[in-house]
N, C-alpha and C. Protein backbone atom coordinates (compact mmCIF):
# COMPACT_ATOMS: atom_id res chain seq x y z
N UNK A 1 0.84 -1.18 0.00
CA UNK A 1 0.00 0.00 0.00
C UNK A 1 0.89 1.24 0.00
N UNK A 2 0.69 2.29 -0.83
CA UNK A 2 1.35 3.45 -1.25
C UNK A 2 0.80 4.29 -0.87
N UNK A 3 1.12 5.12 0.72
CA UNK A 3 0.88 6.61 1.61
C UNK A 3 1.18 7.70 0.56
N UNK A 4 2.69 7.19 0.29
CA UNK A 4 3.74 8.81 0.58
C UNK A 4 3.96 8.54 -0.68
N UNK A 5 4.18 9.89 -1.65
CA UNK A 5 4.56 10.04 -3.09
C UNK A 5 6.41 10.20 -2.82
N UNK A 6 6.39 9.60 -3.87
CA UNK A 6 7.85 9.40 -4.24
C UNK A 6 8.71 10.79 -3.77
N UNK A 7 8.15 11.93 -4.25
CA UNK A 7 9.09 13.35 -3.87
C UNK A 7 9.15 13.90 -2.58
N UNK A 8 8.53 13.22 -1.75
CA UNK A 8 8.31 12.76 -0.63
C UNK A 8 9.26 11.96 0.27
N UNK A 9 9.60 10.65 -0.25
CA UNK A 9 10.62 10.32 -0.16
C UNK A 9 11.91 10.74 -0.51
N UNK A 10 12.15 11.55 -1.54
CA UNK A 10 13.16 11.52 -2.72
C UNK A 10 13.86 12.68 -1.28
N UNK A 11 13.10 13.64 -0.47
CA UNK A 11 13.49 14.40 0.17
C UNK A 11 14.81 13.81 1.33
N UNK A 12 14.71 12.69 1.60
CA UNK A 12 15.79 11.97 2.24
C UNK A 12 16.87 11.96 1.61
N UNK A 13 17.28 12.68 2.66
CA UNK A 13 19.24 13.12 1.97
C UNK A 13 20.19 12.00 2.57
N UNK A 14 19.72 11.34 3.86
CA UNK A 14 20.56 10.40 4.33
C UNK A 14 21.11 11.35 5.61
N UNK A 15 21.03 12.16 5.97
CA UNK A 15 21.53 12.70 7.06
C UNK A 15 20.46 13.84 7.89
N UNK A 16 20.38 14.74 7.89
CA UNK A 16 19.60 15.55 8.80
C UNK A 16 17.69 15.16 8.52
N UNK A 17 17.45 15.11 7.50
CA UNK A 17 16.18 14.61 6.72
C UNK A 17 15.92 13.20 6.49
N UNK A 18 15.34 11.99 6.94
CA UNK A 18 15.36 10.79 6.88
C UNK A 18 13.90 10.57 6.53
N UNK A 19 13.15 9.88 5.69
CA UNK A 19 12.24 9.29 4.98
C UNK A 19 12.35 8.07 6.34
N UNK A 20 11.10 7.69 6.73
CA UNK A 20 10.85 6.15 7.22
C UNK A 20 9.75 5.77 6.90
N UNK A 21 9.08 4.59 6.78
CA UNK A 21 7.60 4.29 6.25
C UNK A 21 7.57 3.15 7.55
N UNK A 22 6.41 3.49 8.27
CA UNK A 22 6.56 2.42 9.56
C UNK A 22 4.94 1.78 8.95
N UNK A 23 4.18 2.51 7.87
CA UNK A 23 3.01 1.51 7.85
C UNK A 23 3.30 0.21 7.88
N UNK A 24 4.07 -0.33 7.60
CA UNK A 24 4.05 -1.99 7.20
C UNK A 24 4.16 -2.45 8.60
N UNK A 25 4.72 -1.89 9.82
CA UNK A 25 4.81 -2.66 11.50
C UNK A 25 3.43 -2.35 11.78
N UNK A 26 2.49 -1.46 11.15
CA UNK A 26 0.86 -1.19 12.03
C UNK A 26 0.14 -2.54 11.40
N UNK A 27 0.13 -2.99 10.23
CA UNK A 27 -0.35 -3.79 9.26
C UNK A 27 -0.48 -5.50 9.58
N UNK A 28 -1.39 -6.26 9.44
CA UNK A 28 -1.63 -7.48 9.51
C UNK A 28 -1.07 -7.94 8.86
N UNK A 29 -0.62 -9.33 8.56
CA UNK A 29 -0.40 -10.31 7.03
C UNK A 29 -1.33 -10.16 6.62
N UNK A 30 -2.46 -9.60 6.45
CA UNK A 30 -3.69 -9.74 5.55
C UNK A 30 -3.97 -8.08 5.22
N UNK A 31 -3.28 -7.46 5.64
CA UNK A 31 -3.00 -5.96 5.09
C UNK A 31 -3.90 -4.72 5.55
N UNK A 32 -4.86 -5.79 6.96
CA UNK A 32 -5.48 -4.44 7.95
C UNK A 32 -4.85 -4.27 9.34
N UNK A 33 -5.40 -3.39 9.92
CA UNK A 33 -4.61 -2.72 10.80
C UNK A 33 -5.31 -3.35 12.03
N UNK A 34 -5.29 -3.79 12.80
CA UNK A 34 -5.84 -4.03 14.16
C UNK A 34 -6.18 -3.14 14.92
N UNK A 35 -7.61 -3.50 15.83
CA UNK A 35 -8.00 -2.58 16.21
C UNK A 35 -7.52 -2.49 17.41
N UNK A 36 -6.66 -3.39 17.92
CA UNK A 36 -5.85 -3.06 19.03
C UNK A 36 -4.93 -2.17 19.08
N UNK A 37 -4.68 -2.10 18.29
CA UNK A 37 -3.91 -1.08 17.67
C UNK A 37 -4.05 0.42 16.77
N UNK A 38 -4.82 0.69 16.58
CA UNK A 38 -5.69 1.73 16.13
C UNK A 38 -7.24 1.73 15.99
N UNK A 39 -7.59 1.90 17.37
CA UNK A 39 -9.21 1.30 17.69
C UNK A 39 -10.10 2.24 16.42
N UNK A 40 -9.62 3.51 16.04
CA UNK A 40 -10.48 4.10 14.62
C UNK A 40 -10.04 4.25 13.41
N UNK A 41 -8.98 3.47 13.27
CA UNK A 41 -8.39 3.38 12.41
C UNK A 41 -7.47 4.38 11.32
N UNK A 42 -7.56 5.29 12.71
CA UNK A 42 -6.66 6.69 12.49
C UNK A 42 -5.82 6.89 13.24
N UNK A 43 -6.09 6.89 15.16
CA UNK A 43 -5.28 7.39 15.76
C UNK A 43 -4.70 5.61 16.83
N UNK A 44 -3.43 6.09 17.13
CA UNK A 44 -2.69 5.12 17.91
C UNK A 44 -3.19 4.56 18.81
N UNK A 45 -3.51 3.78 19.18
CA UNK A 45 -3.27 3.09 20.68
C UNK A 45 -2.23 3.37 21.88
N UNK A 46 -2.25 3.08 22.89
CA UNK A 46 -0.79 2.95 23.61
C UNK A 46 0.16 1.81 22.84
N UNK A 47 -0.86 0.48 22.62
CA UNK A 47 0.17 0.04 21.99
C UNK A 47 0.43 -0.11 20.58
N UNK A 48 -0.17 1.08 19.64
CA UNK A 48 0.21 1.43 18.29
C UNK A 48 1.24 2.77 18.92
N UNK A 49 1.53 3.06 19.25
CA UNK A 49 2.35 4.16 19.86
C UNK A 49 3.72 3.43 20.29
N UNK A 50 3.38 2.14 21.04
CA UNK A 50 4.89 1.26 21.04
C UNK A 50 5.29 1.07 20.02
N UNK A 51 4.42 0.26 18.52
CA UNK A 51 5.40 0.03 17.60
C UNK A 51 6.36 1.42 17.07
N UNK A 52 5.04 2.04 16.95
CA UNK A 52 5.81 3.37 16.55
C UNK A 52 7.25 3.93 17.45
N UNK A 53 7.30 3.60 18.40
CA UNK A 53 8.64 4.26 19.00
C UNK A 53 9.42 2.93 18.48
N UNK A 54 9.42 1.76 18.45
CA UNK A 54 10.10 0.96 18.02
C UNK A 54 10.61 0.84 16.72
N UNK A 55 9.80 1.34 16.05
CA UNK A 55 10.17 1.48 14.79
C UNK A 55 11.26 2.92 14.12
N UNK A 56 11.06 3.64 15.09
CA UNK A 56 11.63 4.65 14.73
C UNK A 56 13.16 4.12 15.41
N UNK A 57 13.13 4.14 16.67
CA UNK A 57 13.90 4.43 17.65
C UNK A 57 15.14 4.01 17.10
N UNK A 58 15.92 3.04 16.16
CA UNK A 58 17.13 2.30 15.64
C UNK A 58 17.57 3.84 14.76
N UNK A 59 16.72 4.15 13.45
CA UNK A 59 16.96 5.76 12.99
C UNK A 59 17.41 6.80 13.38
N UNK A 60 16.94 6.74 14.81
CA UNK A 60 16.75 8.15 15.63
C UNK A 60 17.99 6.97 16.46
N UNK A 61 18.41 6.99 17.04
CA UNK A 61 20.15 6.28 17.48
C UNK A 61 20.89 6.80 16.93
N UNK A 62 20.53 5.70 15.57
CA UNK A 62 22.20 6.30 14.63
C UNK A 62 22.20 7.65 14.22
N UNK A 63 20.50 8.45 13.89
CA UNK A 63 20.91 9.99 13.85
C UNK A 63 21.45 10.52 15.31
N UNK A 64 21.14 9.82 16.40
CA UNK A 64 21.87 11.01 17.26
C UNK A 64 23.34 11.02 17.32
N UNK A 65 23.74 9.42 16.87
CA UNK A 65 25.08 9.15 17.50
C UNK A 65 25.75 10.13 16.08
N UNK A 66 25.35 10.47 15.36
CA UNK A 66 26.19 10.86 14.17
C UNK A 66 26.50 12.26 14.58
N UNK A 67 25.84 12.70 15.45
CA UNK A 67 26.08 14.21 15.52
C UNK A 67 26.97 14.52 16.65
């Protein structure tokens, strides 16, 4: 499933600006979202809010350690 337009991405320089796409950790094998996880299918859960820090958090490391 395709959110974000390409120029969108293309904006990731690799250093101060980083592109991430975390839809695919909210997502089922069957390609819906759980409602445990986004009870309206918009906003987070506590624990759609965990993947989300999990998913980021490896990115956001190596950006801090770089600086």
């Amino acid at each position: 499933m395709e959110f974000v337009s390409q120029p969108v991405r293309a904006m990731d320089n690799g250093s101060n600006i980083r592109y991430l796409d975390l839809g695919p950790k909210f997502m089922s094998a069957d390609g819906t979202i759980a409602k445990a996880i986004m009870p309206d299918q918009l906003h987070p859960s506590a624990a759609g809010y965990e993947i989300w820090v999990e998913g980021m958090k490896p990115l956001l490391d190596a950006m801090m350690a770089s600086k």
